[in-house]
C-alpha atoms as a PDB file:
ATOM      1  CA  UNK A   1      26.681 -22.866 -53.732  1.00  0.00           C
ATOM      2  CA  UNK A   2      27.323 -25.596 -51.675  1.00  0.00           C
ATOM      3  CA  UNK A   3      24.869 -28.025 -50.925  1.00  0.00           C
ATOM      4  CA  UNK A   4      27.082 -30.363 -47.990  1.00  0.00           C
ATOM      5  CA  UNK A   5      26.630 -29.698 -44.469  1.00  0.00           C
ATOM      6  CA  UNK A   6      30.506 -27.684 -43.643  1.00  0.00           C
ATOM      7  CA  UNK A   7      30.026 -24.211 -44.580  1.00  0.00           C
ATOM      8  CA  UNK A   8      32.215 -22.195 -47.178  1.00  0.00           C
ATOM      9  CA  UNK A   9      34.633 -19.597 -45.942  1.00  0.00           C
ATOM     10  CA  UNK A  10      33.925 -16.519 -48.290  1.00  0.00           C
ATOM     11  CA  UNK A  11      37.087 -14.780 -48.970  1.00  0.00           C
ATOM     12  CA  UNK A  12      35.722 -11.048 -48.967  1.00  0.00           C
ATOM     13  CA  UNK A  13      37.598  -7.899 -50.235  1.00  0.00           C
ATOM     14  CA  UNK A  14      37.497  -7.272 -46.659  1.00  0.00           C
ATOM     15  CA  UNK A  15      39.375 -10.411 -45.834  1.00  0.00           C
ATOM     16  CA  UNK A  16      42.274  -9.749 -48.855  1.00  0.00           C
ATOM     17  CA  UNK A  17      42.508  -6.076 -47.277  1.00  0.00           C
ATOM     18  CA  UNK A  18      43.730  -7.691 -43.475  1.00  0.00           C
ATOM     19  CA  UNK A  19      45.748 -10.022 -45.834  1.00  0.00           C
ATOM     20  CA  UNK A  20      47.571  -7.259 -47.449  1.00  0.00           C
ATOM     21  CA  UNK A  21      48.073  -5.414 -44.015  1.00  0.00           C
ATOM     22  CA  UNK A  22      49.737  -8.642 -42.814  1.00  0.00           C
ATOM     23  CA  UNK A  23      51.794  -8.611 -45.585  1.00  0.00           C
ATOM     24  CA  UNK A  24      52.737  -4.977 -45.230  1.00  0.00           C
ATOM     25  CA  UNK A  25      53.680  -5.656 -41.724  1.00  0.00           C
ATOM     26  CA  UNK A  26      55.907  -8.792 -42.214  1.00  0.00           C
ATOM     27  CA  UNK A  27      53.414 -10.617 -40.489  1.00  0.00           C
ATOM     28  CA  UNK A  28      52.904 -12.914 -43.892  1.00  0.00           C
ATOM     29  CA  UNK A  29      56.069 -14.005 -46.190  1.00  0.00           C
ATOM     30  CA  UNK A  30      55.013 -13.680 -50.105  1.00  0.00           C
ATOM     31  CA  UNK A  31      54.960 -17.920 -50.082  1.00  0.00           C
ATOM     32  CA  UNK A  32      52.949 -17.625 -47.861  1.00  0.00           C
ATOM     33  CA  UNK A  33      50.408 -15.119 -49.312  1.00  0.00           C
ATOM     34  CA  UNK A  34      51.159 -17.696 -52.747  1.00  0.00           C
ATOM     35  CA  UNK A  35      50.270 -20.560 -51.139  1.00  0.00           C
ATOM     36  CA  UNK A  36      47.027 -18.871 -49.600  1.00  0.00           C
ATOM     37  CA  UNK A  37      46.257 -17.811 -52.729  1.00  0.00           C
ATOM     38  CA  UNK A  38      46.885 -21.598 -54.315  1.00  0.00           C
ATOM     39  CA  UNK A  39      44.962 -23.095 -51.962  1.00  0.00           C
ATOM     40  CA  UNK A  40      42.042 -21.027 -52.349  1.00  0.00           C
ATOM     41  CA  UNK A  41      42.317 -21.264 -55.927  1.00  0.00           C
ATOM     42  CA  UNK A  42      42.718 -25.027 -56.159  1.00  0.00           C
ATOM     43  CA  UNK A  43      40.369 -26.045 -53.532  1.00  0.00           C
ATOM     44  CA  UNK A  44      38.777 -29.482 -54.102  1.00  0.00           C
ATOM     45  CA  UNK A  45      36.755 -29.580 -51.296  1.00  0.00           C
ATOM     46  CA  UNK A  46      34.641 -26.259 -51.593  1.00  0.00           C
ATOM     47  CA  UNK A  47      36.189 -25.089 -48.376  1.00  0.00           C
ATOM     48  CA  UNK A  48      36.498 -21.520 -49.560  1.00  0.00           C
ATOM     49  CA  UNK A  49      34.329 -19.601 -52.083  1.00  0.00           C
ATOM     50  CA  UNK A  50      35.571 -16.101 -53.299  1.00  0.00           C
ATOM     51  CA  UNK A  51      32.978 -13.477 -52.695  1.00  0.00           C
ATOM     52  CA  UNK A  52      33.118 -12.073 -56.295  1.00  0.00           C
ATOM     53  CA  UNK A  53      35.032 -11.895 -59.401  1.00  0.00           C
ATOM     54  CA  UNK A  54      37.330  -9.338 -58.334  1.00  0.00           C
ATOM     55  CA  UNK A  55      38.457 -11.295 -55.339  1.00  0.00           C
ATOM     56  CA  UNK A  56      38.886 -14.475 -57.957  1.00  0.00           C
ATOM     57  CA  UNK A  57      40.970 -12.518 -59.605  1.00  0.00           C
ATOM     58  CA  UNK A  58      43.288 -10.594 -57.248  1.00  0.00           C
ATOM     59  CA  UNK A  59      43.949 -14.342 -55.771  1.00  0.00           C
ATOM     60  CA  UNK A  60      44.557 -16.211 -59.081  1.00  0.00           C
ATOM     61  CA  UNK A  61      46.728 -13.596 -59.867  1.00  0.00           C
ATOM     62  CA  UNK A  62      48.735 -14.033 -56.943  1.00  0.00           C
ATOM     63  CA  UNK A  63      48.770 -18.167 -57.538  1.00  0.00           C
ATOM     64  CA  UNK A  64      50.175 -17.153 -61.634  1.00  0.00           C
ATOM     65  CA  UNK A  65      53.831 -17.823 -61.506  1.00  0.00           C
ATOM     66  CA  UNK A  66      54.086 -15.197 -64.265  1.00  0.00           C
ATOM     67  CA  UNK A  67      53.067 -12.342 -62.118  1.00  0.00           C
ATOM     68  CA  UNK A  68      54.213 -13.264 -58.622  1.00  0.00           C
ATOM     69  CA  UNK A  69      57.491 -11.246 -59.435  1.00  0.00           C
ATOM     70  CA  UNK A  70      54.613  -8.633 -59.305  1.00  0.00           C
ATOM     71  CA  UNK A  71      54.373  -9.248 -55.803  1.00  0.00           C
ATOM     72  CA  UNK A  72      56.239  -6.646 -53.464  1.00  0.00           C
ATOM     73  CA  UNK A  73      55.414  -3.873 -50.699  1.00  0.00           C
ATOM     74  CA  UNK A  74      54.366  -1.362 -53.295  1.00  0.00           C
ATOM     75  CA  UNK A  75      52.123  -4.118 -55.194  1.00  0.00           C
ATOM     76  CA  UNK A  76      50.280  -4.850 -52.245  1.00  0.00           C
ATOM     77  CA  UNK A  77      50.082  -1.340 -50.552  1.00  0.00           C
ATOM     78  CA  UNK A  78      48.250  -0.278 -54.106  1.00  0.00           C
ATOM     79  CA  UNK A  79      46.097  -3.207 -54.200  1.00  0.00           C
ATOM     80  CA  UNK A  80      45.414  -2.899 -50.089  1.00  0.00           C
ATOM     81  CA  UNK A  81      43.812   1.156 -51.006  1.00  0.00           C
ATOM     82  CA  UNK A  82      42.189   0.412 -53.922  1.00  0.00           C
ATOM     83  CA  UNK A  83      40.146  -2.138 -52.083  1.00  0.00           C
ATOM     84  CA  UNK A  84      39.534   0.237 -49.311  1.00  0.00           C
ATOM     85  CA  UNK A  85      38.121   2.729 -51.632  1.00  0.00           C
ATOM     86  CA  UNK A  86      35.670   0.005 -52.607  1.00  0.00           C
ATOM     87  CA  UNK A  87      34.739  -0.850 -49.092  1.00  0.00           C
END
């Protein structure tokens, strides 16, 4: 954990669900949902911490320029209700 005084933002499964509803809606470009998931990935100064592996995951996938082709409406839709049925 973090042991300096500016708290973490946890990126929840919660939080990547209202990120894939943005995306479904056109509300969030897929650079945009890269770059989200780059900086989250690649943060130096411990401003976000993933809430568990599977969030790691869904985000690093989205930063790896070999799957971002991956990346579409039908992607994210699937991804979007299987982490409802976890919530």
């Amino acid at each position: 954990m973090t042991s300096h005084k500016e708290k973490s933002m946890i990126i929840t499964q919660t939080e990547l669900i209202k990120i894939c509803e943005r995306f479904l809606t056109d509300d969030l470009s897929k650079e945009e949902l890269m770059q989200f998931a780059k900086t989250v990935m690649f943060d130096e100064e411990n401003k976000y911490e993933c809430e568990d592996e599977l969030v790691e995951e869904i985000l690093s996938q989205w930063d790896d320029v070999h799957l971002q082709h991956k990346i579409n409406k039908t992607s994210i839709e699937n991804l979007k209700n299987a982490l409802e049925k976890l919530n």
